[in-house]
PDB file of N, CA and C in Angstrom:
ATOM      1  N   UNK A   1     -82.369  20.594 122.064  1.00  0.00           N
ATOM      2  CA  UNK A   1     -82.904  20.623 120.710  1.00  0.00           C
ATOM      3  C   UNK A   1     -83.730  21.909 120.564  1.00  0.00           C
ATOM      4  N   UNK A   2     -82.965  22.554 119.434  1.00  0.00           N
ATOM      5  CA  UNK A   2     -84.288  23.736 119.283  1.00  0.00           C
ATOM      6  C   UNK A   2     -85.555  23.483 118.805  1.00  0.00           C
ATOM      7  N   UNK A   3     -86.005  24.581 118.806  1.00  0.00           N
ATOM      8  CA  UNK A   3     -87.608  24.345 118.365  1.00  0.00           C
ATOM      9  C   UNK A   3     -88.393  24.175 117.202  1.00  0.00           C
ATOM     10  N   UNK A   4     -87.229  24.872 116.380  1.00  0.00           N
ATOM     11  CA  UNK A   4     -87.771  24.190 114.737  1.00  0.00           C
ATOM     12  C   UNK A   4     -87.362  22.781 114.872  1.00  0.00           C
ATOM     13  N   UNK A   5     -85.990  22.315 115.330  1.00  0.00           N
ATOM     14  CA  UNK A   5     -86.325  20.512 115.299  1.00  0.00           C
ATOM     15  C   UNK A   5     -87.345  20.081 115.833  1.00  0.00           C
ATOM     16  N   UNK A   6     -87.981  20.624 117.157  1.00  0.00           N
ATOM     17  CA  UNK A   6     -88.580  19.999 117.332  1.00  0.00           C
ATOM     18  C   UNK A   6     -89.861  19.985 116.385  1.00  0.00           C
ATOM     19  N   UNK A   7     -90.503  20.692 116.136  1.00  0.00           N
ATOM     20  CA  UNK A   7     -91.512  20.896 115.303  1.00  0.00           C
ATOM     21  C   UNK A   7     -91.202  20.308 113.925  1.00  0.00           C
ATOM     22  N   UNK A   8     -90.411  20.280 113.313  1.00  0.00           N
ATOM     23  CA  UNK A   8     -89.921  19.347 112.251  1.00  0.00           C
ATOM     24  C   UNK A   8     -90.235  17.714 112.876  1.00  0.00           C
ATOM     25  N   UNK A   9     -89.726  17.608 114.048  1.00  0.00           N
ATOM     26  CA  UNK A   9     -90.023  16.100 114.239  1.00  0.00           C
ATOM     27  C   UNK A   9     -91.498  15.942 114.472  1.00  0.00           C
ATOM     28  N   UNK A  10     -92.580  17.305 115.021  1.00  0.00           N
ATOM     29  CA  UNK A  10     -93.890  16.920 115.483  1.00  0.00           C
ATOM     30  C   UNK A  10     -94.195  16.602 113.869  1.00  0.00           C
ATOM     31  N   UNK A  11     -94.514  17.389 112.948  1.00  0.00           N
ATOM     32  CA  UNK A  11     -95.167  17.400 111.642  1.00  0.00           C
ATOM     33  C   UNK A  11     -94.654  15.965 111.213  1.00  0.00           C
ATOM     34  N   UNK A  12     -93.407  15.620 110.789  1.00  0.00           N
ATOM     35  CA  UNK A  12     -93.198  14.458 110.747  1.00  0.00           C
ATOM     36  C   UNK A  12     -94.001  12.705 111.368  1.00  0.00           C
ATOM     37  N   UNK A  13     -93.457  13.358 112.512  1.00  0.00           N
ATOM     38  CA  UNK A  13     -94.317  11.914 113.509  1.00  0.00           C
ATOM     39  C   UNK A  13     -95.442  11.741 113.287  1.00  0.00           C
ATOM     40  N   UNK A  14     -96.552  13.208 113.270  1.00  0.00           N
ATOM     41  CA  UNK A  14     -98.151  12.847 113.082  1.00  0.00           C
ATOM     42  C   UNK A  14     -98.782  13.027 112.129  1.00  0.00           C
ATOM     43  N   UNK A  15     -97.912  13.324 111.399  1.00  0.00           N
ATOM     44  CA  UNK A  15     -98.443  13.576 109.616  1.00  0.00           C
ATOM     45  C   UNK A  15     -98.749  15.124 109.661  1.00  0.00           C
ATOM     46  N   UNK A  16     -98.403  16.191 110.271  1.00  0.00           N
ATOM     47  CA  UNK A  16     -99.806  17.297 109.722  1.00  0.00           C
ATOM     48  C   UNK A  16     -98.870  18.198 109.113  1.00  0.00           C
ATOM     49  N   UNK A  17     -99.784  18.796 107.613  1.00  0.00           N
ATOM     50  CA  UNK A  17     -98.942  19.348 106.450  1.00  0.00           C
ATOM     51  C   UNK A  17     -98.513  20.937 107.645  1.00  0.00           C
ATOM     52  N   UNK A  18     -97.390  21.027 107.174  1.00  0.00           N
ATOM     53  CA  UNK A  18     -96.753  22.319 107.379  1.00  0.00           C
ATOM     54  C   UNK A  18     -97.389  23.392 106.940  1.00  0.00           C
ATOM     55  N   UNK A  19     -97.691  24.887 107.432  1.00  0.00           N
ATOM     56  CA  UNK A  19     -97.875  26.097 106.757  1.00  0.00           C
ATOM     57  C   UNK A  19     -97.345  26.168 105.506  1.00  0.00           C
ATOM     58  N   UNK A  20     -98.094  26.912 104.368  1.00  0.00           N
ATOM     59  CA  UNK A  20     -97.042  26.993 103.027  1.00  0.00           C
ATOM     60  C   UNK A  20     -97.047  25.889 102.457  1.00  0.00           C
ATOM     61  N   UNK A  21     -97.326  24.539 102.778  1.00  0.00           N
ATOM     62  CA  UNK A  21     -96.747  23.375 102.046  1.00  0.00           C
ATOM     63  C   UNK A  21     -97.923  22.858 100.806  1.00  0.00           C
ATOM     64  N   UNK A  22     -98.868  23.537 100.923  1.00  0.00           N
ATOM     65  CA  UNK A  22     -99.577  23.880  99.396  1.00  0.00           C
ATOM     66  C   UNK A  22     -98.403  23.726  97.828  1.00  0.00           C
ATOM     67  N   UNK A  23     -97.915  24.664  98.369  1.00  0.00           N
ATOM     68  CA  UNK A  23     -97.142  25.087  96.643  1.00  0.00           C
ATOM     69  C   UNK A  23     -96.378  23.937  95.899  1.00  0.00           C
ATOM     70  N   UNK A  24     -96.668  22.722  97.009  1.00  0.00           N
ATOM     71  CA  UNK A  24     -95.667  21.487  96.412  1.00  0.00           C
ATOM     72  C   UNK A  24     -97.145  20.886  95.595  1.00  0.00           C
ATOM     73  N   UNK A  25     -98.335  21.392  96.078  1.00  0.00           N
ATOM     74  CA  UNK A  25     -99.473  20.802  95.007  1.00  0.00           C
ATOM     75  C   UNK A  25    -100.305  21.640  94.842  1.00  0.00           C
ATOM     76  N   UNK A  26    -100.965  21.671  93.917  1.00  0.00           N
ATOM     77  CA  UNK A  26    -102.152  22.835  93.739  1.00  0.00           C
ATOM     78  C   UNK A  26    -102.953  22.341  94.631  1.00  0.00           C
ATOM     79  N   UNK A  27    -103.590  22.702  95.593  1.00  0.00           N
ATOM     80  CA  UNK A  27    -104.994  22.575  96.128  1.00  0.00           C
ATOM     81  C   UNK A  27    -106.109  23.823  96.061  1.00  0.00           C
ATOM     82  N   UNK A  28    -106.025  24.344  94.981  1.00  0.00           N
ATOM     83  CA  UNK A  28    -107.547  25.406  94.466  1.00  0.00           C
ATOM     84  C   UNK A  28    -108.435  24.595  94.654  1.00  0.00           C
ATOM     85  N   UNK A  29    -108.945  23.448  94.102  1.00  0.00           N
ATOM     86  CA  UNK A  29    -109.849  22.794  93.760  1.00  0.00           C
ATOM     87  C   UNK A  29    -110.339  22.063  95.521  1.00  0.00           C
ATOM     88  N   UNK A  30    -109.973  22.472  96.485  1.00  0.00           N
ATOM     89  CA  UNK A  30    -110.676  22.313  97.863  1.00  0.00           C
ATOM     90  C   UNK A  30    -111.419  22.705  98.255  1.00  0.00           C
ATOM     91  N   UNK A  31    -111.352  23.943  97.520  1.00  0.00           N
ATOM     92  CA  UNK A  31    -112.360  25.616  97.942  1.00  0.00           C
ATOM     93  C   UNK A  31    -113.467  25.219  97.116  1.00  0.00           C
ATOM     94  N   UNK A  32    -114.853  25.115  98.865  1.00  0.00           N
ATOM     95  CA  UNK A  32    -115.863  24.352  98.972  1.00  0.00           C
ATOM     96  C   UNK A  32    -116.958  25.658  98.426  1.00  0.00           C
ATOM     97  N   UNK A  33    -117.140  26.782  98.819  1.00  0.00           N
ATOM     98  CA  UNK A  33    -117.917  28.110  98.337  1.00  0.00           C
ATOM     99  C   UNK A  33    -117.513  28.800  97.964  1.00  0.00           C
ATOM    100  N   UNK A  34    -116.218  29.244  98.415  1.00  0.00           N
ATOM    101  CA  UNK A  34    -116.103  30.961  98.030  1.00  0.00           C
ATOM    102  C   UNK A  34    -114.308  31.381  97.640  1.00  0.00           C
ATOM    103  N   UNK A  35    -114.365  32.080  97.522  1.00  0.00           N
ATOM    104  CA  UNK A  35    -112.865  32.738  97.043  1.00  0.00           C
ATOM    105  C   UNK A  35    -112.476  34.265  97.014  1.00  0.00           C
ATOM    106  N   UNK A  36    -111.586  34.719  97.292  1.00  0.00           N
ATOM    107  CA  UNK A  36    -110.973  36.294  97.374  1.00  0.00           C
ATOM    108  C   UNK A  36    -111.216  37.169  96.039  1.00  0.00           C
ATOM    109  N   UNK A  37    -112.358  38.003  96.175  1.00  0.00           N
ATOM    110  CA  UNK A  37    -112.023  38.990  95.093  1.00  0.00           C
ATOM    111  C   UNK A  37    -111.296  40.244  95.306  1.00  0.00           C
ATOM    112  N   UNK A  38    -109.894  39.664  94.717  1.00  0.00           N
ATOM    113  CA  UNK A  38    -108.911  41.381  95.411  1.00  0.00           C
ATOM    114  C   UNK A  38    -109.694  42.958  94.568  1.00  0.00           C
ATOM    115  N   UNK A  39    -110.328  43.523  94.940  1.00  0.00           N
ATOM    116  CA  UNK A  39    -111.272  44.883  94.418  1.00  0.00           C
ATOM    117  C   UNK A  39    -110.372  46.016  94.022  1.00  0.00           C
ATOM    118  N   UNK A  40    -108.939  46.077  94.329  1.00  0.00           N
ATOM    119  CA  UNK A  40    -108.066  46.845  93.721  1.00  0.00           C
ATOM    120  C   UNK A  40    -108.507  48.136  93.998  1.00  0.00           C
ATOM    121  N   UNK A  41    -109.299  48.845  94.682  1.00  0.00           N
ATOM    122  CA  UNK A  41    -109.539  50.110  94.825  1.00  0.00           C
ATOM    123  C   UNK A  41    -108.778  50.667  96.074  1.00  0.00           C
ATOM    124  N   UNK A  42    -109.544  50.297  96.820  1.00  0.00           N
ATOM    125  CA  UNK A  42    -108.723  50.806  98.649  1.00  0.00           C
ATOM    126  C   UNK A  42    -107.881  50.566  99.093  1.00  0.00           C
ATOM    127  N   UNK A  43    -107.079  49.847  98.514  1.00  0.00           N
ATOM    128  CA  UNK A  43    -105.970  48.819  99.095  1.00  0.00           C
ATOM    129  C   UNK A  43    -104.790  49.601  99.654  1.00  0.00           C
ATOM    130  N   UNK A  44    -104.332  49.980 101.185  1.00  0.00           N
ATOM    131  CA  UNK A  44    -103.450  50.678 100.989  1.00  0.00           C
ATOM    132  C   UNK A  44    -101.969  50.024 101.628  1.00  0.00           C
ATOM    133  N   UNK A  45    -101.749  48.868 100.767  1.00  0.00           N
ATOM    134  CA  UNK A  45    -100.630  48.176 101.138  1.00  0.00           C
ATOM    135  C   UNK A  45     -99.926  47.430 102.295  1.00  0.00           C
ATOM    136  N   UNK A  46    -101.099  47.377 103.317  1.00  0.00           N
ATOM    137  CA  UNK A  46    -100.411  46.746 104.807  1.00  0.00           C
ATOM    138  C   UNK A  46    -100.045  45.750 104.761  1.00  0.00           C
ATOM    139  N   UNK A  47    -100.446  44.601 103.819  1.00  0.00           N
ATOM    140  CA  UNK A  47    -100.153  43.772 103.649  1.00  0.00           C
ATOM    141  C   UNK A  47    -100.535  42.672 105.042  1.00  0.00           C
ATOM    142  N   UNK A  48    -101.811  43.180 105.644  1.00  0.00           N
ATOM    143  CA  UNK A  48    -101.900  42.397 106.412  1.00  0.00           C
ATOM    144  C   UNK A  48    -102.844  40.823 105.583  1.00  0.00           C
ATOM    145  N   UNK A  49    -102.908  41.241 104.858  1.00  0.00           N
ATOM    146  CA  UNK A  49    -103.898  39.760 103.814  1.00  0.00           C
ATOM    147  C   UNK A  49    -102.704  38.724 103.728  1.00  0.00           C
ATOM    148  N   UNK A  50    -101.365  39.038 103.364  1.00  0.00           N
ATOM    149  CA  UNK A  50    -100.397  38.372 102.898  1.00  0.00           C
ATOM    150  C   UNK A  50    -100.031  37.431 104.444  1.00  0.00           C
ATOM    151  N   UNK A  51     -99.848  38.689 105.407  1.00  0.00           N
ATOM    152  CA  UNK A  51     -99.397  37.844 106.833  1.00  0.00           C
ATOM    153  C   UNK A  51    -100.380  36.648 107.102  1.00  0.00           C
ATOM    154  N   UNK A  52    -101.412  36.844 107.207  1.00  0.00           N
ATOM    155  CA  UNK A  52    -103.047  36.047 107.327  1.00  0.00           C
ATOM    156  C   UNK A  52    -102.803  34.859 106.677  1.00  0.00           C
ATOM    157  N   UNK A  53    -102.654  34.977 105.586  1.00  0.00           N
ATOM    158  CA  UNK A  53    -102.711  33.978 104.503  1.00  0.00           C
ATOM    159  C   UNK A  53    -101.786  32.789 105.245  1.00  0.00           C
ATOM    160  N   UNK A  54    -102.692  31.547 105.077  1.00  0.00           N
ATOM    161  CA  UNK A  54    -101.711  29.980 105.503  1.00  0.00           C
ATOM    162  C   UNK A  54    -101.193  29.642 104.676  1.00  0.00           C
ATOM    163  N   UNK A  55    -101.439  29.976 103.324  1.00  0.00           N
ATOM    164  CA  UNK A  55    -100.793  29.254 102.478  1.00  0.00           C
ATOM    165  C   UNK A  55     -99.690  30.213 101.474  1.00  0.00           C
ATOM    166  N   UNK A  56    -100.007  31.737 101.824  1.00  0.00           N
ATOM    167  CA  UNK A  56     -98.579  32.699 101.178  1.00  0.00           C
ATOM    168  C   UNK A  56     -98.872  32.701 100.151  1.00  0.00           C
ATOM    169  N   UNK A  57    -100.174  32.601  99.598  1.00  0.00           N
ATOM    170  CA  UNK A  57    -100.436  32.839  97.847  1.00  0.00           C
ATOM    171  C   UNK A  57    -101.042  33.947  97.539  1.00  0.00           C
ATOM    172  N   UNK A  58    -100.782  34.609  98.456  1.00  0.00           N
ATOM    173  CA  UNK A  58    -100.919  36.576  97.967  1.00  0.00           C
ATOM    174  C   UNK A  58    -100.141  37.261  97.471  1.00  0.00           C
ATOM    175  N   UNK A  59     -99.984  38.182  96.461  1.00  0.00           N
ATOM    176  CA  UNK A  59     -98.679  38.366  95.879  1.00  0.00           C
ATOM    177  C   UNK A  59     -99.133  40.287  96.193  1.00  0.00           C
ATOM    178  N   UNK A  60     -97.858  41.123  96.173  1.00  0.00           N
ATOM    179  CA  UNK A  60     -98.461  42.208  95.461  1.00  0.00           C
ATOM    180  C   UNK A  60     -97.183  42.961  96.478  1.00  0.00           C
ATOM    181  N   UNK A  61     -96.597  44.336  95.562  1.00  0.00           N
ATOM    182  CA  UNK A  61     -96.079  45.315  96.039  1.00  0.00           C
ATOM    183  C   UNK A  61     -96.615  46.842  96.948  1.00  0.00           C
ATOM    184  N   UNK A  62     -97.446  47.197  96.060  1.00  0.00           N
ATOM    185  CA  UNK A  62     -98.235  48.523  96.141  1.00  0.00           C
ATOM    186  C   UNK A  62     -99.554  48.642  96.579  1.00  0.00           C
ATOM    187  N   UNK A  63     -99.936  49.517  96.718  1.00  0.00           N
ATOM    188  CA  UNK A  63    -101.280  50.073  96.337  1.00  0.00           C
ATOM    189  C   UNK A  63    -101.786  49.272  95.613  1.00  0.00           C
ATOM    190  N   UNK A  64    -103.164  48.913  95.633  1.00  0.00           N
ATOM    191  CA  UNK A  64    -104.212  48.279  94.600  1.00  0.00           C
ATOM    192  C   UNK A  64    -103.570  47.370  93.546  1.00  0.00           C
ATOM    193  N   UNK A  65    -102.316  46.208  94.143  1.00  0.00           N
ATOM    194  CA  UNK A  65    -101.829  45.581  93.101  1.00  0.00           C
ATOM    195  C   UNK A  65    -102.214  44.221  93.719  1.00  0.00           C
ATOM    196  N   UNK A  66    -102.453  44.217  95.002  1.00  0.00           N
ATOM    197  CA  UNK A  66    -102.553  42.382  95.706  1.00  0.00           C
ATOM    198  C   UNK A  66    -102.909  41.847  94.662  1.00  0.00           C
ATOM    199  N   UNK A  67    -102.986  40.521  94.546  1.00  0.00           N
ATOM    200  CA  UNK A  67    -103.721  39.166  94.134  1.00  0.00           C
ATOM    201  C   UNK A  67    -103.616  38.175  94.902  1.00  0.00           C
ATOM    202  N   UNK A  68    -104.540  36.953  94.520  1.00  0.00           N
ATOM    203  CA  UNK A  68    -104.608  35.796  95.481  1.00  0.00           C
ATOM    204  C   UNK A  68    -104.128  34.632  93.784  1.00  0.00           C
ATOM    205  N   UNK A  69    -102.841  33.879  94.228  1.00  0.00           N
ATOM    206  CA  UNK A  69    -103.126  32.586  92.999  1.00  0.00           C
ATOM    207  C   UNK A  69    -104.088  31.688  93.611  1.00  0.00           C
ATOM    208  N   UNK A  70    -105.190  31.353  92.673  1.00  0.00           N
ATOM    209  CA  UNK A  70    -106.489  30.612  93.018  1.00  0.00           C
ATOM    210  C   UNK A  70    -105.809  29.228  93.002  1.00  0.00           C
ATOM    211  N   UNK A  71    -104.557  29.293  91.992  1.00  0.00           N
ATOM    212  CA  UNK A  71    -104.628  27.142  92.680  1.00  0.00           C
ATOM    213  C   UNK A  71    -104.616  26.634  93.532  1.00  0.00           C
ATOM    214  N   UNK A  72    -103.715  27.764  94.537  1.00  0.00           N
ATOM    215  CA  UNK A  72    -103.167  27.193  95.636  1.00  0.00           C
ATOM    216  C   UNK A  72    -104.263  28.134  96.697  1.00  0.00           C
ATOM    217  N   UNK A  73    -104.933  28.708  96.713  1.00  0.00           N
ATOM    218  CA  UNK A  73    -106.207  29.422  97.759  1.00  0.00           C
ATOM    219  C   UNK A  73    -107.076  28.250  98.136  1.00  0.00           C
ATOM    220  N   UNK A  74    -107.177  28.310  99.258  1.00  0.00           N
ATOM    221  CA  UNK A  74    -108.343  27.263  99.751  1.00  0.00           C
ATOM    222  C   UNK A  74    -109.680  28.008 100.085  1.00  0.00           C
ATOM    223  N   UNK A  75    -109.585  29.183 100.004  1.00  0.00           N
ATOM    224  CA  UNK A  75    -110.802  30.264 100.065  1.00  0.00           C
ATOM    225  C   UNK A  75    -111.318  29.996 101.717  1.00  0.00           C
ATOM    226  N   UNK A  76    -109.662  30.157 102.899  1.00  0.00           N
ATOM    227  CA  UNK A  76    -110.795  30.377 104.039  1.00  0.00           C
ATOM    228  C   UNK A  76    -111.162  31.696 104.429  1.00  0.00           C
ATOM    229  N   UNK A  77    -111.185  32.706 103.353  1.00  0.00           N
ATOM    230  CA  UNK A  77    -111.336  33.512 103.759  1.00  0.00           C
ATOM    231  C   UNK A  77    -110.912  35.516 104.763  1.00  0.00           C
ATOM    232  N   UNK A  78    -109.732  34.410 105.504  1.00  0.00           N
ATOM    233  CA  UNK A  78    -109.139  35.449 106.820  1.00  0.00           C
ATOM    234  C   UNK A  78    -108.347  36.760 105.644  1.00  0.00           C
ATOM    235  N   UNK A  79    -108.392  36.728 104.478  1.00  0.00           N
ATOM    236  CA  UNK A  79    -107.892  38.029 104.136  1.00  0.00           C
ATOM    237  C   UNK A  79    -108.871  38.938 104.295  1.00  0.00           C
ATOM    238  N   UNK A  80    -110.022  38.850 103.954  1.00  0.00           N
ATOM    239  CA  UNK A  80    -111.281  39.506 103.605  1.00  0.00           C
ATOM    240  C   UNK A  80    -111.492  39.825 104.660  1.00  0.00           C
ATOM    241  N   UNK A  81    -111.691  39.377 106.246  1.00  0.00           N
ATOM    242  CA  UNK A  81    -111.349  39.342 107.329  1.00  0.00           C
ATOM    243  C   UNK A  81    -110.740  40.610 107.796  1.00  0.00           C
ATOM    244  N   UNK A  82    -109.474  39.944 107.363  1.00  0.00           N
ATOM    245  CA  UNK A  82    -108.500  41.055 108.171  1.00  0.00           C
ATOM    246  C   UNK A  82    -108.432  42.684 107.048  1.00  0.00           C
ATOM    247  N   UNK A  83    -108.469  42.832 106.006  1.00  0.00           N
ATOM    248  CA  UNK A  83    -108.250  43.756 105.500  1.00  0.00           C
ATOM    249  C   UNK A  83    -109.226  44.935 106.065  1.00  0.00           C
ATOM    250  N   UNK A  84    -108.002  46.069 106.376  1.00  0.00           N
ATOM    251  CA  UNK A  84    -109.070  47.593 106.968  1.00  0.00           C
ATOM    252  C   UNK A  84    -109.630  48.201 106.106  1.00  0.00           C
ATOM    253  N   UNK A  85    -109.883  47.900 105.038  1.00  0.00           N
ATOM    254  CA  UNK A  85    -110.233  48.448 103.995  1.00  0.00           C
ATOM    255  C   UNK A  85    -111.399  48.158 103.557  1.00  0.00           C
ATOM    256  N   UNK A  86    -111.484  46.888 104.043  1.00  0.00           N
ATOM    257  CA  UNK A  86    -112.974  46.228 103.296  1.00  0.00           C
ATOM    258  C   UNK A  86    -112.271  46.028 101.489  1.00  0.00           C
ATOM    259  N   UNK A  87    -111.662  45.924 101.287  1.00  0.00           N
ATOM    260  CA  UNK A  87    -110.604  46.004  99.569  1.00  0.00           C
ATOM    261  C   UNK A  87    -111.086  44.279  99.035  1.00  0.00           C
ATOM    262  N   UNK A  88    -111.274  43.303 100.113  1.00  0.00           N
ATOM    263  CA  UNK A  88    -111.380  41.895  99.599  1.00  0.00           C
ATOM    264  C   UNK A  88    -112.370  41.226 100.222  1.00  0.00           C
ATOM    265  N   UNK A  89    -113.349  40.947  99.290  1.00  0.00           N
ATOM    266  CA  UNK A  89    -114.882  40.232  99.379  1.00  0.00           C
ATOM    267  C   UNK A  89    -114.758  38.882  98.953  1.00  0.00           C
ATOM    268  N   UNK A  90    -115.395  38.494  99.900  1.00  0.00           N
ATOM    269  CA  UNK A  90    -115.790  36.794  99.420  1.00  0.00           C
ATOM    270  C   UNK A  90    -116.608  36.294  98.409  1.00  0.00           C
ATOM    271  N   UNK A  91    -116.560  35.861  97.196  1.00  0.00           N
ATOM    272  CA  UNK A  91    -117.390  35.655  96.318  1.00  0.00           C
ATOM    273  C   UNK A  91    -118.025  34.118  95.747  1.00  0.00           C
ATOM    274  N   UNK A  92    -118.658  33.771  95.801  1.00  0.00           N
ATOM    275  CA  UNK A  92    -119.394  32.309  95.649  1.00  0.00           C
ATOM    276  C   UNK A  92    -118.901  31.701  94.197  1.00  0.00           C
ATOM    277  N   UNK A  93    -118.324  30.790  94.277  1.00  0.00           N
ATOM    278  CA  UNK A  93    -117.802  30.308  92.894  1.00  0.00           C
ATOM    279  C   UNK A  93    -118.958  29.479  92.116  1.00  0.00           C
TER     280      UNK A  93
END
């Protein structure tokens, strides 16, 4: 058995939601303090915010275009984190 079956059968058996599996519900409304302000200035496309992201709700092609969709952001943060830019700050809702 390969390994996505198997892992299909772990998530299954013990209940735990899959990576990504947000987009089947909004969960914005989890995010306990804070949230991504994409600053659009420095941004120079690595797209390492997007890899980071658990839930894949970073969107963006270019330069200074990222965004985060807030429904589905749980605001933990790891873009703000990882970006070399310093481009995305955590902001207190």
């Amino acid at each position: 058995m390969g390994f996505r079956m198997e892992a299909k059968k772990i998530y299954h058996n013990i209940g735990i939601a899959k990576p990504e599996s947000s987009k089947a519900n909004k969960t914005g409304s989890w995010r306990v303090e804070a949230k991504p302000k994409f600053l659009q200035k420095n941004c120079i496309a690595c797209k390492m915010c997007v890899f980071i992201c658990p839930e894949g709700c970073i969107t963006g092609e270019g330069k200074n275009t990222f965004i985060c969709d807030y429904d589905y952001c749980k605001g933990c943060g790891n873009c703000a984190v990882i970006c070399p830019k310093k481009d995305i700050e955590m902001i207190k809702e």
